[in-house]
C-alpha atoms as a PDB file:
ATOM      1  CA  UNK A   1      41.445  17.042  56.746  1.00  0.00           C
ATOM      2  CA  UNK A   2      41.646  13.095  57.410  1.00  0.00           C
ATOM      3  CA  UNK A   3      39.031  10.555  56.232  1.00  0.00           C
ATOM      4  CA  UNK A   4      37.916   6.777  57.621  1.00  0.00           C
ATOM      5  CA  UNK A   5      37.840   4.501  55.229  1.00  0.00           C
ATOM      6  CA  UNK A   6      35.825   1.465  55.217  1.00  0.00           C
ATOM      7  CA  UNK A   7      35.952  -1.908  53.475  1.00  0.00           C
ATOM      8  CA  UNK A   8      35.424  -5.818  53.742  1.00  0.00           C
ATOM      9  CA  UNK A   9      38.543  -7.270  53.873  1.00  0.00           C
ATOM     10  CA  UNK A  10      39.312 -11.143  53.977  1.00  0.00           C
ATOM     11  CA  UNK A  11      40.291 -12.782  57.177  1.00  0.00           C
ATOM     12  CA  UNK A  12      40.381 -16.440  58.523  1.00  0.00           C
ATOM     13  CA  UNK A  13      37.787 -16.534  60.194  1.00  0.00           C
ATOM     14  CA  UNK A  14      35.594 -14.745  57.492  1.00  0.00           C
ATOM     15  CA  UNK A  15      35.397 -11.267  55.894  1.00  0.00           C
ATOM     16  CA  UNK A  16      36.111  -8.540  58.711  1.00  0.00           C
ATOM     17  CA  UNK A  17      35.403  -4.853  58.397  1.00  0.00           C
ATOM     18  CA  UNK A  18      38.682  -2.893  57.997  1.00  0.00           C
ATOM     19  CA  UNK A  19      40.216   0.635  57.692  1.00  0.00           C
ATOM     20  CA  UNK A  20      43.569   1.849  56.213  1.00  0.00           C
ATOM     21  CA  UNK A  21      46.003   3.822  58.339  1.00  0.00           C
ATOM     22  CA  UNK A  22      48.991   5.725  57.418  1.00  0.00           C
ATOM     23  CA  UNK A  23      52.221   5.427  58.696  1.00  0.00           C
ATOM     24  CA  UNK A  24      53.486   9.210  59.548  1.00  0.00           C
ATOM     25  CA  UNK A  25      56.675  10.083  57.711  1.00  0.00           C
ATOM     26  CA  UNK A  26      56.909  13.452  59.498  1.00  0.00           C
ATOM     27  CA  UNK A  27      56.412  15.058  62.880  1.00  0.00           C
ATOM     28  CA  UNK A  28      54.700  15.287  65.569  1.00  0.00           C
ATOM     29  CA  UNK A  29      53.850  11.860  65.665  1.00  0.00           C
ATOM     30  CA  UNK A  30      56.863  10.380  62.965  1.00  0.00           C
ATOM     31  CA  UNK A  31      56.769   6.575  62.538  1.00  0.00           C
ATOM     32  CA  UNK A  32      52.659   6.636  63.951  1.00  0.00           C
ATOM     33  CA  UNK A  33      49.889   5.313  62.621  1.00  0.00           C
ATOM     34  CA  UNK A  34      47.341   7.593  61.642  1.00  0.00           C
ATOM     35  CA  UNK A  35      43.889   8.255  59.523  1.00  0.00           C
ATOM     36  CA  UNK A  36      45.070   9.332  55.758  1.00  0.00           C
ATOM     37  CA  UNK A  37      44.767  13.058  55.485  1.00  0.00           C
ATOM     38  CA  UNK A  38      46.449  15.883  53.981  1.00  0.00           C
ATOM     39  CA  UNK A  39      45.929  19.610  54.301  1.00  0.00           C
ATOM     40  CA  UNK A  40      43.001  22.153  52.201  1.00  0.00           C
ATOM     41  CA  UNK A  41      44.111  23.428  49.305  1.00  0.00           C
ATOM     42  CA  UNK A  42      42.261  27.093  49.429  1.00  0.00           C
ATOM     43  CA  UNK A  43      41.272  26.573  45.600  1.00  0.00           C
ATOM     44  CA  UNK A  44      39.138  23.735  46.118  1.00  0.00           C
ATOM     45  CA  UNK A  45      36.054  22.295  47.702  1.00  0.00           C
ATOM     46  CA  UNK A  46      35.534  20.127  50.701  1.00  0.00           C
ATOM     47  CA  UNK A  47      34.654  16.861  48.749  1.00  0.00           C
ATOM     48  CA  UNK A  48      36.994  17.662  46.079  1.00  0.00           C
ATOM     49  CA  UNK A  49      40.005  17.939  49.055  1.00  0.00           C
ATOM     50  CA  UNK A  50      38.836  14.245  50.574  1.00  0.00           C
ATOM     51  CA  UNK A  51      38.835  12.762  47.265  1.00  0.00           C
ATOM     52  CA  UNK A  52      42.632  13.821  46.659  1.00  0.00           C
ATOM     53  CA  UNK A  53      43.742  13.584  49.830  1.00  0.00           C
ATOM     54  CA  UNK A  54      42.941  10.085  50.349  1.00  0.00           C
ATOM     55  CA  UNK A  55      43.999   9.241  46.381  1.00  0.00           C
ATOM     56  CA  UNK A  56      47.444  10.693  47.713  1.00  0.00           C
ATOM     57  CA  UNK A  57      47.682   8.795  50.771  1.00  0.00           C
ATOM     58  CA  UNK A  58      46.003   5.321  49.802  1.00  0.00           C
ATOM     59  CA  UNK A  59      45.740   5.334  45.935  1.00  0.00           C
ATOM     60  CA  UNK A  60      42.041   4.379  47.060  1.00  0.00           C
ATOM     61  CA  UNK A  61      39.085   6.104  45.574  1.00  0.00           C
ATOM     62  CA  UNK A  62      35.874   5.382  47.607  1.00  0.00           C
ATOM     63  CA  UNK A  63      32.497   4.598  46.405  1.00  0.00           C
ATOM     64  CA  UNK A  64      30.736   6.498  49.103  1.00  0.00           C
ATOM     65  CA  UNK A  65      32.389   9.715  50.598  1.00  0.00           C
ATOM     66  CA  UNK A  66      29.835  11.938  52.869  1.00  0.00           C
ATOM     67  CA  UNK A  67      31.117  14.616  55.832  1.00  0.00           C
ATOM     68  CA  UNK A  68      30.997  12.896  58.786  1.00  0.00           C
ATOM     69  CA  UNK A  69      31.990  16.010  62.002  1.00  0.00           C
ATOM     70  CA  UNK A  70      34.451  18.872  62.777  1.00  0.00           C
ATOM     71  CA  UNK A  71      37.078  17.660  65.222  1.00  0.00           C
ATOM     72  CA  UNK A  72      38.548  21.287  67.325  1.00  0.00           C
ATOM     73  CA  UNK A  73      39.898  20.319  70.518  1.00  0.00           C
ATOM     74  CA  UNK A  74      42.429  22.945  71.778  1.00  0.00           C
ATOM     75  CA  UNK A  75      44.754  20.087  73.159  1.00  0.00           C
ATOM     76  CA  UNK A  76      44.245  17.956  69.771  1.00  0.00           C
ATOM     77  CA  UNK A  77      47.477  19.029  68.157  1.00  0.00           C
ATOM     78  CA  UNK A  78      50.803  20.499  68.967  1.00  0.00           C
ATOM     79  CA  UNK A  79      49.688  23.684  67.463  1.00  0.00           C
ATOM     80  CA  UNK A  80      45.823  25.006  66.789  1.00  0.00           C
ATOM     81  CA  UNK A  81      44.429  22.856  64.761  1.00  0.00           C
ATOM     82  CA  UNK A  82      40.707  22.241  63.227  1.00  0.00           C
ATOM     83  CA  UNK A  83      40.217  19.096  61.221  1.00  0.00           C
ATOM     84  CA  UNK A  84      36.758  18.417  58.773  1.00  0.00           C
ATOM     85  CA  UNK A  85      36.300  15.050  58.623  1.00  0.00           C
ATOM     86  CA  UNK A  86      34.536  12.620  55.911  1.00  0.00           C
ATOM     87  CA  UNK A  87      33.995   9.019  56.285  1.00  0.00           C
ATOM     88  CA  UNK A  88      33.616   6.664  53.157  1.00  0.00           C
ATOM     89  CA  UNK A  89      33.175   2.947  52.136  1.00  0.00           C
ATOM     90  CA  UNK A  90      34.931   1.191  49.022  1.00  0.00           C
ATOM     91  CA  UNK A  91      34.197  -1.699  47.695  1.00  0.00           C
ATOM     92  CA  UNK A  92      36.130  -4.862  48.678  1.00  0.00           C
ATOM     93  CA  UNK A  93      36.574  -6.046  44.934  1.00  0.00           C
ATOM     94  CA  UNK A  94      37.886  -2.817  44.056  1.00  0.00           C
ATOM     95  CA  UNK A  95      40.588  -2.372  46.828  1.00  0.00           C
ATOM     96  CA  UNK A  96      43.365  -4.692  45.224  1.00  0.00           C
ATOM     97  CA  UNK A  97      42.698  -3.341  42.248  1.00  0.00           C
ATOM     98  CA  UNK A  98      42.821   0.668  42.707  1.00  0.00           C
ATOM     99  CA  UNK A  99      45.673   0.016  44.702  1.00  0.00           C
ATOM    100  CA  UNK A 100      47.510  -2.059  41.831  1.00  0.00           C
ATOM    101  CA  UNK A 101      46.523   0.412  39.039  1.00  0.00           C
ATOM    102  CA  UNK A 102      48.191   3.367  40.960  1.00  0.00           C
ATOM    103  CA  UNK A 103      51.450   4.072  42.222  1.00  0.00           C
ATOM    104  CA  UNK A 104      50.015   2.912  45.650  1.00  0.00           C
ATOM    105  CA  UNK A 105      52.708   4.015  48.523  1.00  0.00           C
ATOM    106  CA  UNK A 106      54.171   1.726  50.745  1.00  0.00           C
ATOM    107  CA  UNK A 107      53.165   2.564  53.914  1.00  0.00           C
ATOM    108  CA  UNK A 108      49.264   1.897  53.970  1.00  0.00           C
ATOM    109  CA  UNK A 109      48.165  -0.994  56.250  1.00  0.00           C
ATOM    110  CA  UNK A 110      44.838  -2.693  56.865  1.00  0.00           C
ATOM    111  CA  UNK A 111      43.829  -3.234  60.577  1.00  0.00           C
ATOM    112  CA  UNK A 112      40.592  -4.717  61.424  1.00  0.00           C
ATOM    113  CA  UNK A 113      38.219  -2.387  63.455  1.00  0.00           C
ATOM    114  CA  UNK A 114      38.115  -3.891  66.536  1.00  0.00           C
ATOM    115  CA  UNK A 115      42.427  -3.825  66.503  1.00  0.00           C
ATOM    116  CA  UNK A 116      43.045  -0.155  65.856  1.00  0.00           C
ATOM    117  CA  UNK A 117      46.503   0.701  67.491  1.00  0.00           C
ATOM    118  CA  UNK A 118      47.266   3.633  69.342  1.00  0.00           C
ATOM    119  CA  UNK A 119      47.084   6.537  66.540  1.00  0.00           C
ATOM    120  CA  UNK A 120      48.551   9.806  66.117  1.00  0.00           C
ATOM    121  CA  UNK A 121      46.509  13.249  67.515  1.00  0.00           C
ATOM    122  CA  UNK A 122      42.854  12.309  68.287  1.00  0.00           C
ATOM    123  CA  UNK A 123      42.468   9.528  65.695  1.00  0.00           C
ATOM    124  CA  UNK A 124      41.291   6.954  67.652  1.00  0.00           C
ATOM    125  CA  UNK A 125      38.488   9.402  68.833  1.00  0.00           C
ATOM    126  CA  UNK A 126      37.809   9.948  65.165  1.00  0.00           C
ATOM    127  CA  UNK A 127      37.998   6.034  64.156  1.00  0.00           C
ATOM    128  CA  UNK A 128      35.445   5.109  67.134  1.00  0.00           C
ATOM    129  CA  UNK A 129      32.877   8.026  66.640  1.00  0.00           C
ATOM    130  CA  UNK A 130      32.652   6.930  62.600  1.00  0.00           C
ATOM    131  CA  UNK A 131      32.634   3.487  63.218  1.00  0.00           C
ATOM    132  CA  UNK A 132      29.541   4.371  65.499  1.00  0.00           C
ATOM    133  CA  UNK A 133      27.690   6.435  62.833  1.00  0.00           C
ATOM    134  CA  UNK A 134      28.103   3.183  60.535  1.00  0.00           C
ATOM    135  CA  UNK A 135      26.775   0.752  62.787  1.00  0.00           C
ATOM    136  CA  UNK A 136      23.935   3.660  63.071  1.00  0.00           C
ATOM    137  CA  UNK A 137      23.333   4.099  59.294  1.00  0.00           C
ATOM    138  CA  UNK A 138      23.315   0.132  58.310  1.00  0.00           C
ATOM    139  CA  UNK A 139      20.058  -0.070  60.667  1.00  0.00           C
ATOM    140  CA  UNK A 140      17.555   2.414  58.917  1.00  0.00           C
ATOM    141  CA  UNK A 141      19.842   3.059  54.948  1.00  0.00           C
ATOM    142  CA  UNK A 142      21.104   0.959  52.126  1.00  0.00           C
ATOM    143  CA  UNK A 143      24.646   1.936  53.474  1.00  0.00           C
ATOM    144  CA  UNK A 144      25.975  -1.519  52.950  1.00  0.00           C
ATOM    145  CA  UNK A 145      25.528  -0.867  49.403  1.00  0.00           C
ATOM    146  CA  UNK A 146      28.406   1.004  49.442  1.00  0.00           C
ATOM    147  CA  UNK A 147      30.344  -2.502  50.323  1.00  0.00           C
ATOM    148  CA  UNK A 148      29.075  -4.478  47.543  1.00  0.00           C
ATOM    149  CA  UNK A 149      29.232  -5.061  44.275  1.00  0.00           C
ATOM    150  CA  UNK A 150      26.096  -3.805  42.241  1.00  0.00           C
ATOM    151  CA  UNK A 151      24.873  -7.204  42.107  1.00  0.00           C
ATOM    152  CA  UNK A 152      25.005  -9.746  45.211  1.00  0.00           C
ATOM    153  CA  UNK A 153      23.008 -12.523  46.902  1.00  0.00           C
ATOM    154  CA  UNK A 154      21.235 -12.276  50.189  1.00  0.00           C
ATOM    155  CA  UNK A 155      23.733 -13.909  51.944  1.00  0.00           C
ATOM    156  CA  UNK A 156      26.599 -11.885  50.574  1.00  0.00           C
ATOM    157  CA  UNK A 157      24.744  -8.616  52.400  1.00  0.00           C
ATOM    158  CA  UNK A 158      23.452 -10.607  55.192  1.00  0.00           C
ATOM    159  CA  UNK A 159      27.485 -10.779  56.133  1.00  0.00           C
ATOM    160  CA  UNK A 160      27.599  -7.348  55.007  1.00  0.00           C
ATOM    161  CA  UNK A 161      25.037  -6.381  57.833  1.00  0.00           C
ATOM    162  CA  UNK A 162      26.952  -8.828  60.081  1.00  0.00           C
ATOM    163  CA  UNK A 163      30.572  -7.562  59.556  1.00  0.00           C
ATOM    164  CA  UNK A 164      29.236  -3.943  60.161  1.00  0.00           C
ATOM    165  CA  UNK A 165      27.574  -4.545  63.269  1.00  0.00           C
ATOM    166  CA  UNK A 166      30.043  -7.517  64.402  1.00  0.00           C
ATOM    167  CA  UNK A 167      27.375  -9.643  65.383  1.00  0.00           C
ATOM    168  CA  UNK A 168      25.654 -12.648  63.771  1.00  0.00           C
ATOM    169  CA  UNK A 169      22.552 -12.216  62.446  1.00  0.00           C
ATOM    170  CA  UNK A 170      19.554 -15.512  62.150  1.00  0.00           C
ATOM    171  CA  UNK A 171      19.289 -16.133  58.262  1.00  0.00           C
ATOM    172  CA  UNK A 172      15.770 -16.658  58.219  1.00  0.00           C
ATOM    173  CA  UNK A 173      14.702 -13.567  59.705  1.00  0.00           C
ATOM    174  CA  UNK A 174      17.127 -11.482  57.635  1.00  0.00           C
ATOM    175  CA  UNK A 175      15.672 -12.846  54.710  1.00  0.00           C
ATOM    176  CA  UNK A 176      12.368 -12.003  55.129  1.00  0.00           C
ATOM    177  CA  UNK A 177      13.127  -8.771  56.285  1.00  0.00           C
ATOM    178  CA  UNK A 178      14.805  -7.571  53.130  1.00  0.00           C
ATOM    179  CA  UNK A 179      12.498  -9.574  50.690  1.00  0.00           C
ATOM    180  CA  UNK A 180       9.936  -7.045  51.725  1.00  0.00           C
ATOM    181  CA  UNK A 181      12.198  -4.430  51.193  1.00  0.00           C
ATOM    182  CA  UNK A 182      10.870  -2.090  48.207  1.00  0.00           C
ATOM    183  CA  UNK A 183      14.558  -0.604  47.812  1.00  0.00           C
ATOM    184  CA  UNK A 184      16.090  -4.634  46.736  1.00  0.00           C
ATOM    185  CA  UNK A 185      14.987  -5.835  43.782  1.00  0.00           C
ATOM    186  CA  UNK A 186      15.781  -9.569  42.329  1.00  0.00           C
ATOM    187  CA  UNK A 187      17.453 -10.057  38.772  1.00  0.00           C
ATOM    188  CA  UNK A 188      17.608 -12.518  36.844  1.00  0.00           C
ATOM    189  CA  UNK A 189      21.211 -13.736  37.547  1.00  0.00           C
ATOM    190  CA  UNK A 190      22.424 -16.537  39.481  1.00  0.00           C
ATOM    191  CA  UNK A 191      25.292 -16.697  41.947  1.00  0.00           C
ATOM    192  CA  UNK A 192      26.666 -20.374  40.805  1.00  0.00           C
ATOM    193  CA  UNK A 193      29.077 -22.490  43.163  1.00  0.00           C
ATOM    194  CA  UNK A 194      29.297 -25.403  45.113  1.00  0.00           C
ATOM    195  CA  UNK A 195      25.738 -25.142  46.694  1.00  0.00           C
ATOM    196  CA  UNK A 196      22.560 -24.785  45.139  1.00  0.00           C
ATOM    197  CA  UNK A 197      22.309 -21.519  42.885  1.00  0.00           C
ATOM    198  CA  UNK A 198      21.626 -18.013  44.647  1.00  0.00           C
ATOM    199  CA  UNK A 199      19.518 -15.405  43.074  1.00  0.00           C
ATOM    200  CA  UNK A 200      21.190 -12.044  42.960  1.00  0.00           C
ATOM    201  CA  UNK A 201      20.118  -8.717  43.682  1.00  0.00           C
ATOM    202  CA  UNK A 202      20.185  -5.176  43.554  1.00  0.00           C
ATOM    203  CA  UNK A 203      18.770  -1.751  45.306  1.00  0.00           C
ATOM    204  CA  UNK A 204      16.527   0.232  43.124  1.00  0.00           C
ATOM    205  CA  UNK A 205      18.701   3.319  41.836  1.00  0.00           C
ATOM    206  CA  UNK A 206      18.689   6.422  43.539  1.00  0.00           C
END
């Protein structure tokens, strides 16, 4: 079982849209990168399995997790091997601090999406195909909500949107877009800073 996780991540040149990999302490594959995983325990249930697998590996909990394909190849392992996959999305604020409240291990790294290294097995394969059904789901969902805060201002998911797709998007038209959105609703906060204030917002609860 291995999941993809998503998250914003800072960069120079602007939040980027990262994933964690795993540095394999064992073989086939020792001293790879790979997707965190971990093997089924027979007592428990698919979601529960992803949940603890990538706890182990990361010390990340997500804030989305959903089953994303069944990998089978005959040539995908040394030996036969059938992997269910899930793909999930954690919040950036919460990254730093999930990691810091655990006994996070050592050898987790963030790569930016576009510069995935070689990886063990088939994970590349796996890395593209849910970085594909992402860039799907932000078009017609409220995906990106699993990348935010609660509460955020139109520009904060406009680079959401942007990150996710890796492509700018023209301000104006995003705006008016989601204002007539019946999922985003305003509050009655304020985003204060160096620039005039920003009205924050929320989706309507599920």
């Amino acid at each position: 079982m291995s999941t993809v996780i998503f998250s914003l991540r800072g960069a120079p040149e602007g939040d980027r849209l990262m994933l964690p990999l795993v540095r394999r302490t064992r073989e086939p594959h020792l001293g790879a990168w790979a997707l965190p995983g971990g093997w089924l325990d027979p007592a428990e249930n698919l979601d529960a399995a992803a949940s603890r697998t990538l706890a182990e590996t990361t010390a990340l909990k997500p804030s989305y997790l959903e089953q994303l394909y069944t990998f089978g190849d005959v040539d995908r392992a040394p030996t036969r091997a059938i992997s269910i996959v899930y793909w999930a999305l954690l919040r950036s604020d919460l990254v730093d601090a999930q990691r810091s409240a655990r006994d996070a291990p050592e050898n987790v790294e963030w790569f930016d999406v576009d510069e995935i290294p070689p990886l063990a097995f088939d994970h590349n394969l796996i890395a593209e195909y849910a970085l594909d059904r992402l860039r799907n789901k932000v078009a017609y969902s409220r995906i990106a909500a699993g990348l935010l805060p609660d509460e955020f201002t139109l520009t904060e998911l406009r680079e959401v949107y942007e990150a996710v797709l890796g492509r700018r998007l023209d301000p104006s038209n995003f705006r008016r877009l989601l204002e007539g959105s019946d999922e985003l609703v305003p509050t009655e906060s304020f985003r204060t800073g160096n620039h005039r204030p920003a009205r924050l917002y929320r989706y309507i609860a599920d």
